[in-house]
PDB file of N, CA and C in Angstrom:
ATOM      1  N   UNK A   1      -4.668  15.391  -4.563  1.00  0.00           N
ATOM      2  CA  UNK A   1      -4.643  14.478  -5.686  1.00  0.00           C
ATOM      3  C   UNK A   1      -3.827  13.250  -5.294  1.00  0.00           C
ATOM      4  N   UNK A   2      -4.307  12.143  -5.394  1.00  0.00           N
ATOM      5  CA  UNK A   2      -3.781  11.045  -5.258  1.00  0.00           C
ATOM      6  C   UNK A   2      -2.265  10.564  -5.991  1.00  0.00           C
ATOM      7  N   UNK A   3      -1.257  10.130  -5.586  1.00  0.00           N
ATOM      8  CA  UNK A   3      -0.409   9.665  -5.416  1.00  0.00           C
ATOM      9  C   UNK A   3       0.057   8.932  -7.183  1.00  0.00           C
ATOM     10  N   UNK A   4      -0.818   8.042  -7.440  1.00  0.00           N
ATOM     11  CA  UNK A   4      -0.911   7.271  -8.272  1.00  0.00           C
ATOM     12  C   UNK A   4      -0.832   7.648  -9.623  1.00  0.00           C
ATOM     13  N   UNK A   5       0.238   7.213 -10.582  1.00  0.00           N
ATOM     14  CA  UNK A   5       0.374   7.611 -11.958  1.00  0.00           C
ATOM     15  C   UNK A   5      -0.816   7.358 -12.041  1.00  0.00           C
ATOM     16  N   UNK A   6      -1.476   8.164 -13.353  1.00  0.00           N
ATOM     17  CA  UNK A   6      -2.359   7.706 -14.197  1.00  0.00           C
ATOM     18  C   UNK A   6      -4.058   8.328 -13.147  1.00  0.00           C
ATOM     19  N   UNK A   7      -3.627   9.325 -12.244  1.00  0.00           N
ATOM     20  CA  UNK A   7      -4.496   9.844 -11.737  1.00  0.00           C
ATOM     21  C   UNK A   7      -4.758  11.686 -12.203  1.00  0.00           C
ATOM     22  N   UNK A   8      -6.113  11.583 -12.253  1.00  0.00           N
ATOM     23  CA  UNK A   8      -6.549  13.054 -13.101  1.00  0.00           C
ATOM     24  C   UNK A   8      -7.406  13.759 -12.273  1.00  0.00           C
ATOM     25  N   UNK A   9      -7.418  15.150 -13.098  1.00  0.00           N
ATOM     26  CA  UNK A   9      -8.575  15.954 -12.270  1.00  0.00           C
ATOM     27  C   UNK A   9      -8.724  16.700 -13.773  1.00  0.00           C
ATOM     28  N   UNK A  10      -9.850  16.907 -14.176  1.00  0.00           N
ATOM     29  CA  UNK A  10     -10.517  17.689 -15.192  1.00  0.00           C
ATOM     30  C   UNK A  10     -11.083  18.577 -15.070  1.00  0.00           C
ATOM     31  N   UNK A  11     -11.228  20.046 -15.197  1.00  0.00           N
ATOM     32  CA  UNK A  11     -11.935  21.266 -15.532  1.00  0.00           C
ATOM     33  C   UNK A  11     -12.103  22.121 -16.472  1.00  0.00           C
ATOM     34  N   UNK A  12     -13.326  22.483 -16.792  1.00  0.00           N
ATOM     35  CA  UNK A  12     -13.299  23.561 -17.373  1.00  0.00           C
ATOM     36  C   UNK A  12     -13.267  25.071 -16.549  1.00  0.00           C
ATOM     37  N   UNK A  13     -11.844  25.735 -16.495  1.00  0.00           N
ATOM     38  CA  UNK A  13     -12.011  27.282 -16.412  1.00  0.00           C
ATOM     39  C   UNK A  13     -11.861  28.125 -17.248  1.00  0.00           C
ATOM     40  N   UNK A  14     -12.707  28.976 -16.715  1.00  0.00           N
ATOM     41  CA  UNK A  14     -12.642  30.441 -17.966  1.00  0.00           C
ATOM     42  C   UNK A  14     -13.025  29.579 -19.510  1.00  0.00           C
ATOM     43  N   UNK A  15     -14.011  28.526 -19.457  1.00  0.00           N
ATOM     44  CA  UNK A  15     -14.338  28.472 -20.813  1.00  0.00           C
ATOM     45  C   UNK A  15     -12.728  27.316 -21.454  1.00  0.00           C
ATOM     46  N   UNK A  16     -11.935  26.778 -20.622  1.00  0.00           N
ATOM     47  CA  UNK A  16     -10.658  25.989 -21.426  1.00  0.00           C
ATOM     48  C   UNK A  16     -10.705  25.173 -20.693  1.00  0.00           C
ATOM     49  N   UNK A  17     -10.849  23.615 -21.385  1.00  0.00           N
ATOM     50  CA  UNK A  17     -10.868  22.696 -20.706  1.00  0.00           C
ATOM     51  C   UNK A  17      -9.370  22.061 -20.344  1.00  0.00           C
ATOM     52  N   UNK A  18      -9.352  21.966 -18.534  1.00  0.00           N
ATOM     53  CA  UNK A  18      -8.031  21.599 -18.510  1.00  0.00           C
ATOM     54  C   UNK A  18      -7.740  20.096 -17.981  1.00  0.00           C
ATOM     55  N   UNK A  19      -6.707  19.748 -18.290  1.00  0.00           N
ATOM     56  CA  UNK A  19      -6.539  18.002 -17.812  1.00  0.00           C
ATOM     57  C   UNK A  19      -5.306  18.200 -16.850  1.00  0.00           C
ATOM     58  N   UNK A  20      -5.245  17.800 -15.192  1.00  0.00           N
ATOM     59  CA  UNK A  20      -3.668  17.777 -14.714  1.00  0.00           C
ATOM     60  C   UNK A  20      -3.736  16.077 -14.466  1.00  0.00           C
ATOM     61  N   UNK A  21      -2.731  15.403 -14.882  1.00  0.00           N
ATOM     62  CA  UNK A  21      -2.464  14.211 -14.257  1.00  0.00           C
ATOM     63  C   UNK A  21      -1.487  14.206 -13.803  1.00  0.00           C
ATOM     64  N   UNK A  22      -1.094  12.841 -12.787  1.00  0.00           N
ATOM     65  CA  UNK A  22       0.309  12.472 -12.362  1.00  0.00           C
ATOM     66  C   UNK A  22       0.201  11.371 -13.664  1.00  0.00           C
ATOM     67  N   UNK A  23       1.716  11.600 -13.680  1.00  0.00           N
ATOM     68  CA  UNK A  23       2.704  10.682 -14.885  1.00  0.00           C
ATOM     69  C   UNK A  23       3.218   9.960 -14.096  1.00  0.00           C
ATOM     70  N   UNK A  24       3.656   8.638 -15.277  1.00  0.00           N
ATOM     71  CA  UNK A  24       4.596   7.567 -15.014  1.00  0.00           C
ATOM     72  C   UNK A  24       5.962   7.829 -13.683  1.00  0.00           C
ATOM     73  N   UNK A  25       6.369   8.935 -13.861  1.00  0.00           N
ATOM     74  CA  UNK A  25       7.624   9.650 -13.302  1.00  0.00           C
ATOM     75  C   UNK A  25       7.038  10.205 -11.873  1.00  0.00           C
ATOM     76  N   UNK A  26       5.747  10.408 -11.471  1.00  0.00           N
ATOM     77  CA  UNK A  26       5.263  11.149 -10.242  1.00  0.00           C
ATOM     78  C   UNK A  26       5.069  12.715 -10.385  1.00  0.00           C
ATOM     79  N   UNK A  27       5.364  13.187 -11.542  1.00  0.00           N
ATOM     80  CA  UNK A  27       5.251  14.678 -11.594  1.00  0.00           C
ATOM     81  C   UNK A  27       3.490  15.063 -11.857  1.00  0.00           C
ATOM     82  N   UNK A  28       2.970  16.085 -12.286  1.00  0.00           N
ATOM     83  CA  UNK A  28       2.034  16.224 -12.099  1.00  0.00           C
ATOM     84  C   UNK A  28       2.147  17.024 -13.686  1.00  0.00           C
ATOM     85  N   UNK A  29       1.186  16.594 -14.558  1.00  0.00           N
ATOM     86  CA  UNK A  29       1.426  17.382 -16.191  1.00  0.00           C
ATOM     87  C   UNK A  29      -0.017  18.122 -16.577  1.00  0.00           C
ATOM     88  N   UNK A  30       0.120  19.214 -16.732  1.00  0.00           N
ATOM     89  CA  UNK A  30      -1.032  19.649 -17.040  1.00  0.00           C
ATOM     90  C   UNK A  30      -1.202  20.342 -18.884  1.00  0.00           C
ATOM     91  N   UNK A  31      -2.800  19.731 -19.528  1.00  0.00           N
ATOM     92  CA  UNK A  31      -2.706  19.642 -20.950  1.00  0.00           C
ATOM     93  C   UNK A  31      -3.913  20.867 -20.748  1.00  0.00           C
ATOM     94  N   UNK A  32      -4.104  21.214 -22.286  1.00  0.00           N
ATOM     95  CA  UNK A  32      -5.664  21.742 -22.401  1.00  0.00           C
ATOM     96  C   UNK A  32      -6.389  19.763 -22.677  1.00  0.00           C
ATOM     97  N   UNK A  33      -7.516  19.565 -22.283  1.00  0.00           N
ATOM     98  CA  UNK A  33      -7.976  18.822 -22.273  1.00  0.00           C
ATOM     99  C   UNK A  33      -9.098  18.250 -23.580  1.00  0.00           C
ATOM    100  N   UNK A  34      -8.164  18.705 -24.496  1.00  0.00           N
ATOM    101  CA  UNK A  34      -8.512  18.193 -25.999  1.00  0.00           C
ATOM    102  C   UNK A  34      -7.959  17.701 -26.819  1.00  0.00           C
ATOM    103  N   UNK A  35      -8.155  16.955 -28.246  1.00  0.00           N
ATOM    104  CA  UNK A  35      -7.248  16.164 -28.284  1.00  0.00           C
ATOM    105  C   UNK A  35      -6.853  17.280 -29.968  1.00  0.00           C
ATOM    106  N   UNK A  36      -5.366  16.734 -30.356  1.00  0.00           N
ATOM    107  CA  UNK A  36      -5.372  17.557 -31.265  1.00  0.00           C
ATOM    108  C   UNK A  36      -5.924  17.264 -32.816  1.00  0.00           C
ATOM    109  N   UNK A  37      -6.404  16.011 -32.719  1.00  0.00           N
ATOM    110  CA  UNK A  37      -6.856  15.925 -34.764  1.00  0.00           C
ATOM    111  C   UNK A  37      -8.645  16.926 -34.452  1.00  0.00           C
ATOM    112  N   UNK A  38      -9.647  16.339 -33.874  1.00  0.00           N
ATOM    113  CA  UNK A  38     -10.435  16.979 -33.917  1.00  0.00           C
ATOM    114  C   UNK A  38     -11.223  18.543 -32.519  1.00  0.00           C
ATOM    115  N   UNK A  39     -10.281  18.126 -32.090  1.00  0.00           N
ATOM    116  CA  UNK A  39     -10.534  19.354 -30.625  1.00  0.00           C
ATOM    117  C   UNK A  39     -11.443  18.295 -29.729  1.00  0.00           C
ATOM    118  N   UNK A  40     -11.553  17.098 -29.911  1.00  0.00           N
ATOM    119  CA  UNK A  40     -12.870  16.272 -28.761  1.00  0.00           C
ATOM    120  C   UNK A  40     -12.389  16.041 -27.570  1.00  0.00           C
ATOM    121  N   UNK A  41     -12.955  16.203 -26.640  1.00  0.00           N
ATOM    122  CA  UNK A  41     -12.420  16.173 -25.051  1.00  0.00           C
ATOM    123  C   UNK A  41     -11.895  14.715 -25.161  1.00  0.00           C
ATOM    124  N   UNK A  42     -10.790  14.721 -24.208  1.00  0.00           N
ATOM    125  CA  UNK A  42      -9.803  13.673 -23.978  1.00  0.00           C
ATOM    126  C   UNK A  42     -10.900  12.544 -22.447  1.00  0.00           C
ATOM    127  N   UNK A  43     -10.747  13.206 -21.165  1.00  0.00           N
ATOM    128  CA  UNK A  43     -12.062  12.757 -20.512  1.00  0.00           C
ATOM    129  C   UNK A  43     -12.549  14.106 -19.586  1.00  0.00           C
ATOM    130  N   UNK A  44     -14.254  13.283 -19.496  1.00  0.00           N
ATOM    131  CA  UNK A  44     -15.187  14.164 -18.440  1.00  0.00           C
ATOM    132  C   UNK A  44     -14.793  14.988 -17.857  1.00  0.00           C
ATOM    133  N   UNK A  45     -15.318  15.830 -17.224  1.00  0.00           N
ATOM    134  CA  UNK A  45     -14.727  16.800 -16.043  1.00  0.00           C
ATOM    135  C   UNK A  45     -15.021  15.546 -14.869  1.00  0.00           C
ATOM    136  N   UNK A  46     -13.937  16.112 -14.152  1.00  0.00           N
ATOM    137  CA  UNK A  46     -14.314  14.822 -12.497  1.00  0.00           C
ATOM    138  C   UNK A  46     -12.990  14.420 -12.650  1.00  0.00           C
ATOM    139  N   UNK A  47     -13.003  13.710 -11.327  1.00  0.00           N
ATOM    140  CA  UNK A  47     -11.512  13.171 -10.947  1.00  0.00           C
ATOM    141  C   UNK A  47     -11.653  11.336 -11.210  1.00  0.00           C
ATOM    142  N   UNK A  48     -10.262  11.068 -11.412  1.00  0.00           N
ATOM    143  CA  UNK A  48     -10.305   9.705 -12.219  1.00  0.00           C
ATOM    144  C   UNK A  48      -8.948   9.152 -11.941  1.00  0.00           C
ATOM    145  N   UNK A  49      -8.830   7.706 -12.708  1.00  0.00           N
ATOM    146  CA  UNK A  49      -7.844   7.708 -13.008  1.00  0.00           C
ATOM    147  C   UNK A  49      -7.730   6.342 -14.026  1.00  0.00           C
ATOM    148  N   UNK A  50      -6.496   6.890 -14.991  1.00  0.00           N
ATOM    149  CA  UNK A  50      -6.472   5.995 -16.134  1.00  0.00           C
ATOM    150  C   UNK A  50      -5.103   5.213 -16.605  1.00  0.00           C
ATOM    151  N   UNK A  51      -5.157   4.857 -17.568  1.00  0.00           N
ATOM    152  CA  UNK A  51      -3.596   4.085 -17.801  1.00  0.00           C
ATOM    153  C   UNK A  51      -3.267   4.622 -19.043  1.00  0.00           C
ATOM    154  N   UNK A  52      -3.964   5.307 -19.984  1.00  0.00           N
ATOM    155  CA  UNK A  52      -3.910   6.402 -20.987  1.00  0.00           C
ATOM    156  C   UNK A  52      -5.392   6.886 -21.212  1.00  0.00           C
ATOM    157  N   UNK A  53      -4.699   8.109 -22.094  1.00  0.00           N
ATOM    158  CA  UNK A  53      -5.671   9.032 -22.412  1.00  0.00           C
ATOM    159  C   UNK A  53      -6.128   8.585 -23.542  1.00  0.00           C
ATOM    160  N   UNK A  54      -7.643   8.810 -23.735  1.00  0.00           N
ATOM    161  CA  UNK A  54      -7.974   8.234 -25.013  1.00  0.00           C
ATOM    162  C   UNK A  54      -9.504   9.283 -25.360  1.00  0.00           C
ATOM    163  N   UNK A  55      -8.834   9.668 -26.727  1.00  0.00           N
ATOM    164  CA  UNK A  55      -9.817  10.555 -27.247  1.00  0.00           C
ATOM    165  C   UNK A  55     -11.151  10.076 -27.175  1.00  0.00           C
ATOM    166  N   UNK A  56     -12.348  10.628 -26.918  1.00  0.00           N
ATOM    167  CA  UNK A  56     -14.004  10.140 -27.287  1.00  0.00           C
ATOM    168  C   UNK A  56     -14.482   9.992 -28.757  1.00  0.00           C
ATOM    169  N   UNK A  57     -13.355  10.820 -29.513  1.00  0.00           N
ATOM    170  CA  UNK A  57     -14.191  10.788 -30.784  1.00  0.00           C
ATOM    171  C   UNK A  57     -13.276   9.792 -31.920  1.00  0.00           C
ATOM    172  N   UNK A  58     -11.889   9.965 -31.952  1.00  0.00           N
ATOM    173  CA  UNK A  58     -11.268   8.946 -33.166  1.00  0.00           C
ATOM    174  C   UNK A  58     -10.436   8.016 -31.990  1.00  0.00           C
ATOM    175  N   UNK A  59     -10.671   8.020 -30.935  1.00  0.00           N
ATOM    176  CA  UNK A  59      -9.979   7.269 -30.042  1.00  0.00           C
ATOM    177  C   UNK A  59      -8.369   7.262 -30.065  1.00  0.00           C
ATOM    178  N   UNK A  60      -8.112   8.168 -30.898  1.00  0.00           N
ATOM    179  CA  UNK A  60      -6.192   8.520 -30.731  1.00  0.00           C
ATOM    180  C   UNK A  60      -6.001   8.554 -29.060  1.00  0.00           C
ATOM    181  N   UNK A  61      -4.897   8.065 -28.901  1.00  0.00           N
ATOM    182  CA  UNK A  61      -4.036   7.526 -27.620  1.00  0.00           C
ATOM    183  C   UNK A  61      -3.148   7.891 -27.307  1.00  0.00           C
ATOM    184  N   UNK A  62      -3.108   8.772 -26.273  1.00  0.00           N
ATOM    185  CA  UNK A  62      -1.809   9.824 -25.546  1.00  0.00           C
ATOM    186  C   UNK A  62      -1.352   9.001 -24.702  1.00  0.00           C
ATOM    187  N   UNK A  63       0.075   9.115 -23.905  1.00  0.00           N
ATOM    188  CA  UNK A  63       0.433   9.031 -22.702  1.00  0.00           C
ATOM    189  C   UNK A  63       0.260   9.658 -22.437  1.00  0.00           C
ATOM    190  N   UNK A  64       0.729   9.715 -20.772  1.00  0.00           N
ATOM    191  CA  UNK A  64       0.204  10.279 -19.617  1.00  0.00           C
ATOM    192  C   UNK A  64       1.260  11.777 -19.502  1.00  0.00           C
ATOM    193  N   UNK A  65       2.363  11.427 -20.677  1.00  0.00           N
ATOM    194  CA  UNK A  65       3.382  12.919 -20.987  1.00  0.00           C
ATOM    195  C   UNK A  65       2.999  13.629 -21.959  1.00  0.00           C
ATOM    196  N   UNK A  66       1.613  13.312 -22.911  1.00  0.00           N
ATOM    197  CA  UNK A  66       0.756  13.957 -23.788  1.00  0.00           C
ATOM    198  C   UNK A  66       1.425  13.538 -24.894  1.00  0.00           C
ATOM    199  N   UNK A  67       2.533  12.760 -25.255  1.00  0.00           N
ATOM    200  CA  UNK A  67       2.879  12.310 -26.249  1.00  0.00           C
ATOM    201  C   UNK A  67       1.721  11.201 -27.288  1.00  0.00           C
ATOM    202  N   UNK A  68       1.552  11.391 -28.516  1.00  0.00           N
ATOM    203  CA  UNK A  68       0.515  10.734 -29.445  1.00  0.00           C
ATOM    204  C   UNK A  68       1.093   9.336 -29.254  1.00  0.00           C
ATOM    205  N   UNK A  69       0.646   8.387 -28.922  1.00  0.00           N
ATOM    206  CA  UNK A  69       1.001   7.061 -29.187  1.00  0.00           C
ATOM    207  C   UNK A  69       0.027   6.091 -29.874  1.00  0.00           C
ATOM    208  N   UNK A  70      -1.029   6.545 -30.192  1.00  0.00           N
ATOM    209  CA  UNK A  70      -1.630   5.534 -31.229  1.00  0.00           C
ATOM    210  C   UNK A  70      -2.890   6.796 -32.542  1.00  0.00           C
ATOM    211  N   UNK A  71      -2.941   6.675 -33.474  1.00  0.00           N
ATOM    212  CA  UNK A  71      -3.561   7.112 -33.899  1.00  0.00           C
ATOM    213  C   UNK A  71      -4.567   6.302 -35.400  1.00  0.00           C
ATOM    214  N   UNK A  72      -5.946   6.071 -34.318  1.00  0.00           N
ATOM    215  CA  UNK A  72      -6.523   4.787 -35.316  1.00  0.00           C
ATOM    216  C   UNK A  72      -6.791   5.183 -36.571  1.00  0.00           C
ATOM    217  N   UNK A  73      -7.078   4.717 -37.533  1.00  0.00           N
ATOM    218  CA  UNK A  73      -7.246   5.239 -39.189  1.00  0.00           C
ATOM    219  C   UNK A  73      -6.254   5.678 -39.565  1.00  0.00           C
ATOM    220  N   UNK A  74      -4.964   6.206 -38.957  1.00  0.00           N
ATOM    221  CA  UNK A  74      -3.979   7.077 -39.530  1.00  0.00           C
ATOM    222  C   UNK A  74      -2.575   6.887 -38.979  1.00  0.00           C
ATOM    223  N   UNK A  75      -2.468   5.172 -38.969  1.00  0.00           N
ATOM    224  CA  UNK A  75      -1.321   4.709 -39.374  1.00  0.00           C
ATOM    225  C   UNK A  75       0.150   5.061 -40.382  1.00  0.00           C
ATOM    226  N   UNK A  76      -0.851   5.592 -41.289  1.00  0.00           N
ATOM    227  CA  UNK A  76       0.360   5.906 -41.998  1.00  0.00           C
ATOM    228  C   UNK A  76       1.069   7.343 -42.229  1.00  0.00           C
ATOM    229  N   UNK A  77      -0.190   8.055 -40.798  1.00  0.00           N
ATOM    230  CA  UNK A  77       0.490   9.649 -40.348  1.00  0.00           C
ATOM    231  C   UNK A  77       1.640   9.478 -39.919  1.00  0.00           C
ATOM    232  N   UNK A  78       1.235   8.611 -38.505  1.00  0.00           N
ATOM    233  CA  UNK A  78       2.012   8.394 -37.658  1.00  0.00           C
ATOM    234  C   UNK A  78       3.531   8.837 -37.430  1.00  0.00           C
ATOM    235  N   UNK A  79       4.554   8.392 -38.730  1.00  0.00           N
ATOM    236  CA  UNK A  79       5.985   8.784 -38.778  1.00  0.00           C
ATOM    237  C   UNK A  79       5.681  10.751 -38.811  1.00  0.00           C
ATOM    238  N   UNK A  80       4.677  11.280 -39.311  1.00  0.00           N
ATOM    239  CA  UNK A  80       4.618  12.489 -39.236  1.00  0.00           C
ATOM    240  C   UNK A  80       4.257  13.151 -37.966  1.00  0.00           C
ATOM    241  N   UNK A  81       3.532  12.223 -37.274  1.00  0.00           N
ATOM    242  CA  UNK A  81       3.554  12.621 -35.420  1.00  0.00           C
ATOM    243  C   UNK A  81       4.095  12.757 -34.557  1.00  0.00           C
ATOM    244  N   UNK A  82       5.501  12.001 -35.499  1.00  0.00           N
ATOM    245  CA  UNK A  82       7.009  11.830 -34.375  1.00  0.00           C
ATOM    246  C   UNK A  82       7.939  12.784 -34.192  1.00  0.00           C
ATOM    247  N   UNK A  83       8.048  14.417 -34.436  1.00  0.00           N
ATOM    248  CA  UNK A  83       8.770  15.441 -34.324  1.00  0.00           C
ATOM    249  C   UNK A  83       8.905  15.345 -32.689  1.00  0.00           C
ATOM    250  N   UNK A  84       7.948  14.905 -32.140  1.00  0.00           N
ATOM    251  CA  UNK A  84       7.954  15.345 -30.832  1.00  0.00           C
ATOM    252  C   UNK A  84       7.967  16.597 -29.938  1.00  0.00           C
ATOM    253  N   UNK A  85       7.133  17.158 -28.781  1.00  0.00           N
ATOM    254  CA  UNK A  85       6.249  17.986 -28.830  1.00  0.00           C
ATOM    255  C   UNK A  85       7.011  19.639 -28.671  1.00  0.00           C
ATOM    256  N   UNK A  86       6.168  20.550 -29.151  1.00  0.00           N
ATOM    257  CA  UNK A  86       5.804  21.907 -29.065  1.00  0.00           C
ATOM    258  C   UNK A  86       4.647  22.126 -28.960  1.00  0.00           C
ATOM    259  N   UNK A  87       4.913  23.667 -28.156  1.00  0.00           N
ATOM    260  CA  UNK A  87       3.432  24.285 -28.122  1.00  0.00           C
ATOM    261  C   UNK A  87       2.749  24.697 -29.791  1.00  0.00           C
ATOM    262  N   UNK A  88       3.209  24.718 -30.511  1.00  0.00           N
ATOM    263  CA  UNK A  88       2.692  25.058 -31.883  1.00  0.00           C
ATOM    264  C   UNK A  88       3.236  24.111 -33.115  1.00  0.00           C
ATOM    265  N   UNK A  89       2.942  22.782 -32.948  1.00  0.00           N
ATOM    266  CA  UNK A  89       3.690  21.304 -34.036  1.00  0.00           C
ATOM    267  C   UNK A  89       2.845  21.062 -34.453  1.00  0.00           C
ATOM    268  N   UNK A  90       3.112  20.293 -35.481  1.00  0.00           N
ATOM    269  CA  UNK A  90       1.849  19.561 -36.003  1.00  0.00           C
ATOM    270  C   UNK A  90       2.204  17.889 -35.209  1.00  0.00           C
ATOM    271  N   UNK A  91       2.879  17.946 -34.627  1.00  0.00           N
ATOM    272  CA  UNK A  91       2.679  16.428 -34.469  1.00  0.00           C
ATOM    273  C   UNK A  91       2.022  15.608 -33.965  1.00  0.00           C
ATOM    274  N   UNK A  92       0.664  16.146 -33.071  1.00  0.00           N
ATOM    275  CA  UNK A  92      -0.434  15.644 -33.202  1.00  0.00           C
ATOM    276  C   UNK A  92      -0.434  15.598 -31.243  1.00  0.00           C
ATOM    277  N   UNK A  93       0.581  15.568 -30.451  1.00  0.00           N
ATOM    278  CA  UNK A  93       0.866  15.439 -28.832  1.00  0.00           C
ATOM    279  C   UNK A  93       0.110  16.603 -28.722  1.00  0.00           C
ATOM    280  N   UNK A  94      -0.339  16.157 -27.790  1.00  0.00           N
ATOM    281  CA  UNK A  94      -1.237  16.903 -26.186  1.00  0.00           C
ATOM    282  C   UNK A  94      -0.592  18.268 -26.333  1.00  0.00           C
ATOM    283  N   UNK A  95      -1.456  19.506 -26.099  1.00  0.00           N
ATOM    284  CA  UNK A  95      -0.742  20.783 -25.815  1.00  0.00           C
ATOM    285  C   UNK A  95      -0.751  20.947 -24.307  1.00  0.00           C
ATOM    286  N   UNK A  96       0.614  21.353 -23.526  1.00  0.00           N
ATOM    287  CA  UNK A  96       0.693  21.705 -22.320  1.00  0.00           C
ATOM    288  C   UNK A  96      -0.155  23.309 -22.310  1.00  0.00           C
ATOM    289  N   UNK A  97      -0.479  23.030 -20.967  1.00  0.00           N
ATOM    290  CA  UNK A  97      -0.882  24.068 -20.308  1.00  0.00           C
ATOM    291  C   UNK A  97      -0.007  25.311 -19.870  1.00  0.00           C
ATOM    292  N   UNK A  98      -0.092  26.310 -20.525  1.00  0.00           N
ATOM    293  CA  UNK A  98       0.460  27.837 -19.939  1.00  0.00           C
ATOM    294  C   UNK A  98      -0.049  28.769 -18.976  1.00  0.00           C
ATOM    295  N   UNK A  99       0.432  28.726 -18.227  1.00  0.00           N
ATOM    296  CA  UNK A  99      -0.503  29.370 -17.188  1.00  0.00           C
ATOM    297  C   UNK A  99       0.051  30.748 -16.563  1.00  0.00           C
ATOM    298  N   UNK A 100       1.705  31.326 -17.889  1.00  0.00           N
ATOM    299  CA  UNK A 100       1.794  32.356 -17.673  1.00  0.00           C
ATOM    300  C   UNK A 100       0.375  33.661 -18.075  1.00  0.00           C
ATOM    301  N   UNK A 101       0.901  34.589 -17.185  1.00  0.00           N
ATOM    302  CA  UNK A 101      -0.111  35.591 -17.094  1.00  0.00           C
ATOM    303  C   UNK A 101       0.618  37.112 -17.634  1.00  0.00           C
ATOM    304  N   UNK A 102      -0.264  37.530 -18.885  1.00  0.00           N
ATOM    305  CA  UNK A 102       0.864  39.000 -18.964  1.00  0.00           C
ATOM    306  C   UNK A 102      -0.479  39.910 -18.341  1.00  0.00           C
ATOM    307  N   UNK A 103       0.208  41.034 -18.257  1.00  0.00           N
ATOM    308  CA  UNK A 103      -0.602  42.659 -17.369  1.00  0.00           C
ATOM    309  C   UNK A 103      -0.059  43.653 -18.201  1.00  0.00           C
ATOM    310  N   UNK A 104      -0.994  44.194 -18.758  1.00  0.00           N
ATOM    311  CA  UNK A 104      -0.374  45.260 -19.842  1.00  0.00           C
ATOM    312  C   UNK A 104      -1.592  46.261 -20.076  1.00  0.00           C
TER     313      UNK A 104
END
């Protein structure tokens, strides 16, 4: 994977679509690759690269740390988007990827 913030790789495994990018910072962040108001893929499967994430269907606008930074029509959510993220919030950010495994 290329070097470059704002560079992606998209898949679907096992049926869950996943998004890893490099961030602003050089780390590498991996989301489920949907967005959270309506579940619509964030982008394509294939490798890319972007300057944000931007939903296909209401065009809400992640950074590249899955944080919500624009959400069109729903301006006046917005102050309710700002808890800032968990795996189970309503605040509307990107869900990270878990990739623990239990055996039981």
């Amino acid at each position: 994977m290329a070097p470059d913030p704002g560079t992606y790789i998209a898949r679907t495994i096992a049926g869950w679509p996943l998004l890893v990018i490099r961030g602003q910072d050089g780390a590498l962040k991996g989301f489920h690759n949907v967005c959270r108001h309506r579940a619509s893929m964030i982008v394509e499967d294939g490798i890319g690269k972007t300057a944000a994430l931007r939903c296909m269907y209401h065009s809400w606008v992640y950074d590249m740390d899955g944080q919500l930074k624009m959400a069109r029509d729903f301006v006046r959510m917005m102050p309710r988007f700002a808890a800032g993220p968990s795996f189970f919030d309503t605040s509307g950010n990107m869900e990270w990827i878990d990739f623990r495994v239990s055996c039981g």
